[in-house]
Every structure is written in C-alpha cells, then in structure tokens.
N, C-alpha and C. Protein backbone atom coordinates (compact mmCIF):
# COMPACT_ATOMS: atom_id res chain seq x y z
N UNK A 1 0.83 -1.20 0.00
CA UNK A 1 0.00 0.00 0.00
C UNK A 1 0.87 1.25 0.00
N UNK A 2 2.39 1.22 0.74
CA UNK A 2 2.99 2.31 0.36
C UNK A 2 2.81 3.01 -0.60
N UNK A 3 3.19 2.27 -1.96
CA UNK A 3 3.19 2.92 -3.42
C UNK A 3 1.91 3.83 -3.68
N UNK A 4 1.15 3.50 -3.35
CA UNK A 4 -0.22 4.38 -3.55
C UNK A 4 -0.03 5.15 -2.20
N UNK A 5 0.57 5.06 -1.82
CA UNK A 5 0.22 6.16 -0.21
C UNK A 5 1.39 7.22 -0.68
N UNK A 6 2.51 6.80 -1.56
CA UNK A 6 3.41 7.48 -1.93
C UNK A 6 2.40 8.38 -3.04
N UNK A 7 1.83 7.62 -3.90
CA UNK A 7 1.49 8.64 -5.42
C UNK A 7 0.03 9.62 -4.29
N UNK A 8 -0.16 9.44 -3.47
CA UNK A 8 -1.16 10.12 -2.57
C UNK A 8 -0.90 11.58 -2.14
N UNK A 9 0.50 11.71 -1.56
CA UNK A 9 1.75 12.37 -1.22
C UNK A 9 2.18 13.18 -2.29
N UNK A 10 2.33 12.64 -3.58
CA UNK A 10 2.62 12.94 -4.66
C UNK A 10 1.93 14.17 -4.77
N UNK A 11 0.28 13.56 -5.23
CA UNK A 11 -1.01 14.74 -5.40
C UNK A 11 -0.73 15.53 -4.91
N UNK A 12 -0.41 15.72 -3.79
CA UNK A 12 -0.59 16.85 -2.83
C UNK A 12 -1.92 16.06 -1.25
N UNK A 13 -2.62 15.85 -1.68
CA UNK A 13 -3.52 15.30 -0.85
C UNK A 13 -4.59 14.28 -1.59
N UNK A 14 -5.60 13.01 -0.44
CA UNK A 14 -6.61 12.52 -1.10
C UNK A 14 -7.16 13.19 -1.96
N UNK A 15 -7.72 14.35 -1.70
CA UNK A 15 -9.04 15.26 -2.35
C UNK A 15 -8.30 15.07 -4.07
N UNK A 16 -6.99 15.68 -4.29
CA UNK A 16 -6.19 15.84 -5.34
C UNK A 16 -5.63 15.05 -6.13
N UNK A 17 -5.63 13.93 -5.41
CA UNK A 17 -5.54 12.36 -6.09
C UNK A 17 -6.71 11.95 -6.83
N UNK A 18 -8.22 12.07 -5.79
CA UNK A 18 -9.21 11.43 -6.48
C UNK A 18 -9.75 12.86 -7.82
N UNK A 19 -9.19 13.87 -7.64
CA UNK A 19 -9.76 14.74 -8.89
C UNK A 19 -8.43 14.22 -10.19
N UNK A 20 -7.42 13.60 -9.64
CA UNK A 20 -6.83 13.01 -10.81
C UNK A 20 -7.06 11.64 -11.36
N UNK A 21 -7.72 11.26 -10.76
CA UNK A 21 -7.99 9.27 -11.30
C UNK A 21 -9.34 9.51 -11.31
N UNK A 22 -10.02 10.72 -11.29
CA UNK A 22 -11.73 10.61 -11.43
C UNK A 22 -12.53 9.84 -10.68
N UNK A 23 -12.11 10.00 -9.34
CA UNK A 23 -12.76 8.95 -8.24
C UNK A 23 -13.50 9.45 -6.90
N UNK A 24 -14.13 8.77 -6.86
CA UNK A 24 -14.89 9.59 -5.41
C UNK A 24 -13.56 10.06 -4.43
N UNK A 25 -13.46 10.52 -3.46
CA UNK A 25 -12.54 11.17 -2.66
C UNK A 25 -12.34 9.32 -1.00
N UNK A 26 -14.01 9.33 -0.99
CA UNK A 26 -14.30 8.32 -0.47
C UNK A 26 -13.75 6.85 -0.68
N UNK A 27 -13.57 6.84 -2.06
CA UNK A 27 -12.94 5.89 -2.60
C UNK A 27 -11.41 5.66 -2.77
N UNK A 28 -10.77 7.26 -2.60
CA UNK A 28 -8.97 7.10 -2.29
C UNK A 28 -8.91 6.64 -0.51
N UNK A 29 -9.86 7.08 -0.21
CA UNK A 29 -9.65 6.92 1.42
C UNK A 29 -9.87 5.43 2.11
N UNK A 30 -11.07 4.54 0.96
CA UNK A 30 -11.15 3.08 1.04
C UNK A 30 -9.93 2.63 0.80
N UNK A 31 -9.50 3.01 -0.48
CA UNK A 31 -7.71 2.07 -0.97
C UNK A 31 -6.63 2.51 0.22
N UNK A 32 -6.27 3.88 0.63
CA UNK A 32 -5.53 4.21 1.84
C UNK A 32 -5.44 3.59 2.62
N UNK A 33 -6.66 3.07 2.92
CA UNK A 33 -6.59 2.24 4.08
C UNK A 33 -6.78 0.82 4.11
N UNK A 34 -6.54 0.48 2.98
CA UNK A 34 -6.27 -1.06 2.83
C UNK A 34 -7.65 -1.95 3.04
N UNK A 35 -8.56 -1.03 2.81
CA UNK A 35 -10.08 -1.59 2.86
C UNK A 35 -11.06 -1.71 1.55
N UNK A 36 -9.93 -1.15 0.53
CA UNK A 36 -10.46 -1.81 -0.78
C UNK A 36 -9.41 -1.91 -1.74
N UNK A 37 -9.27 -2.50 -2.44
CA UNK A 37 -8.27 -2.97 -3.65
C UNK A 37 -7.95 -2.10 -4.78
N UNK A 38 -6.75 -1.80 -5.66
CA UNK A 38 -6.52 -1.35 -6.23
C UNK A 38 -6.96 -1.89 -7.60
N UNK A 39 -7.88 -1.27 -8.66
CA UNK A 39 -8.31 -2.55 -9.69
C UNK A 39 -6.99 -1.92 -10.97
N UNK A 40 -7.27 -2.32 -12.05
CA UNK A 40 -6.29 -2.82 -12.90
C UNK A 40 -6.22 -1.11 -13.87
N UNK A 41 -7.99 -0.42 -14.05
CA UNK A 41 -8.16 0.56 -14.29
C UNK A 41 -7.47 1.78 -13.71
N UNK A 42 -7.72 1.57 -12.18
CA UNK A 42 -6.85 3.15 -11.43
C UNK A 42 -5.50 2.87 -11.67
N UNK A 43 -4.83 1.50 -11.63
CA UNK A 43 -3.50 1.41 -11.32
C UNK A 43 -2.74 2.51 -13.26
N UNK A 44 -3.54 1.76 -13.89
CA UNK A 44 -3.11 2.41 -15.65
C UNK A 44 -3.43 3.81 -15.51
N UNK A 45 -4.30 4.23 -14.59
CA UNK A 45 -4.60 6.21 -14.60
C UNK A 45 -3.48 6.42 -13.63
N UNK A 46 -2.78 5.91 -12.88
CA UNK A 46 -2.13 6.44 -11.48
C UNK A 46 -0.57 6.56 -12.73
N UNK A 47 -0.56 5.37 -13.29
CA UNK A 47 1.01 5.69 -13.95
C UNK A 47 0.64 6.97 -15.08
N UNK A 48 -0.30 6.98 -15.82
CA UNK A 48 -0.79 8.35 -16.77
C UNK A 48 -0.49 9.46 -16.20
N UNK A 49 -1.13 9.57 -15.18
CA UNK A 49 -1.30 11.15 -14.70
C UNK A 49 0.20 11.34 -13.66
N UNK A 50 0.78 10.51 -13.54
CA UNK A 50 2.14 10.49 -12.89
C UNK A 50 3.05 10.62 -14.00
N UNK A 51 2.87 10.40 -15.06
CA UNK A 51 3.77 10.24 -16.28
C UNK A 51 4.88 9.10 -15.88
N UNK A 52 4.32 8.35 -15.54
CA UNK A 52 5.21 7.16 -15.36
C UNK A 52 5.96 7.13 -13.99
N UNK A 53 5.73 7.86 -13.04
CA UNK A 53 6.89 8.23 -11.67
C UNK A 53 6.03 6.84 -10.81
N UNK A 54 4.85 6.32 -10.80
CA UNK A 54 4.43 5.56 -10.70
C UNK A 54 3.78 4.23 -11.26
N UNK A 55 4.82 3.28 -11.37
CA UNK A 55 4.17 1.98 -12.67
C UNK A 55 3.04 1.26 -12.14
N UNK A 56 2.30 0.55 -12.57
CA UNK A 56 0.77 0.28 -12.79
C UNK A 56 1.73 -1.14 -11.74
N UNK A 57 2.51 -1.44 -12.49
CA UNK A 57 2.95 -2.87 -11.68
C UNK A 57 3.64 -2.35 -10.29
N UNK A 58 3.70 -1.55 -9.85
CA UNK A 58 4.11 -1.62 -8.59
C UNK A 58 2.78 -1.30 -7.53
N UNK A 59 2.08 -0.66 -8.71
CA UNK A 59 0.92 0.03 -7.49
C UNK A 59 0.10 -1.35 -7.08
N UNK A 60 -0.35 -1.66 -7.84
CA UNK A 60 -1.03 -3.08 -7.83
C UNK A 60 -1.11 -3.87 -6.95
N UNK A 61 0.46 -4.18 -7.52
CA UNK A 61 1.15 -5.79 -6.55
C UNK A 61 0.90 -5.45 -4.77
N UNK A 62 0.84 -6.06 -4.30
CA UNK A 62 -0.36 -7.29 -3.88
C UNK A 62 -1.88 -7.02 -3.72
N UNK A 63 -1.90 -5.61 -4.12
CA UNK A 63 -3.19 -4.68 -4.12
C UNK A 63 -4.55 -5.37 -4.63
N UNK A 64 -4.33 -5.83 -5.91
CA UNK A 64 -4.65 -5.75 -7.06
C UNK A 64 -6.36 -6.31 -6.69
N UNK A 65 -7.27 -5.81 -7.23
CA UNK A 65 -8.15 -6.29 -7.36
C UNK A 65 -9.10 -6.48 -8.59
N UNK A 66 -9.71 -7.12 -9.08
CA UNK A 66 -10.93 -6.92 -10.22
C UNK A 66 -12.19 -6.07 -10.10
C-alpha cells in the first residue's frame, strides 16, 4: 500500500488524487486504508497522470483487485 500512499503524497492530498484518477474522494480513502483494492483501471490512470513516476505494476502488486 505504500506505493499508492506514496502517489497520494505525490497529489498533494486525497481530495487531489481522487480529482486526478476521477474517483470519489471516499474511494482514495477506502484504498488508503487497505479496505479496498486497487483494480487494474486506477493502477493504468495512477502511472498516466504520474507520467510514469508511478508503474501500474508496482501500485497493484499485492493490491490488485478486479
């Protein structure tokens, strides 16, 4: 969960993360906290809007959900 707690950090904050992956705010704060899974979709927007400072395969792994 680091890696996403890192690209979190990144944003600037939740609020600024979920206006970059187009997600409820509610919904960065489910993955934060390891109470919902990273699916295969956010992980491919998290490396986009990072321009690559974050790879889809790191965010994922062991994250990963369908």
């Amino acid at each position: 969960m680091s890696v996403f707690l890192d690209f979190v950090s990144w944003a600037g904050s939740q609020r600024a993360a979920a206006e970059l992956l187009e997600l409820d705010e509610s919904t960065i704060s489910l993955i934060a906290s390891g109470n919902r899974g990273i699916s295969k979709r956010v992980a491919e927007r998290i490396e986009l809007v990072s321009e690559g400072r974050f790879r889809r395969e790191t965010v994922m792994w062991p994250e990963l959900s369908d």
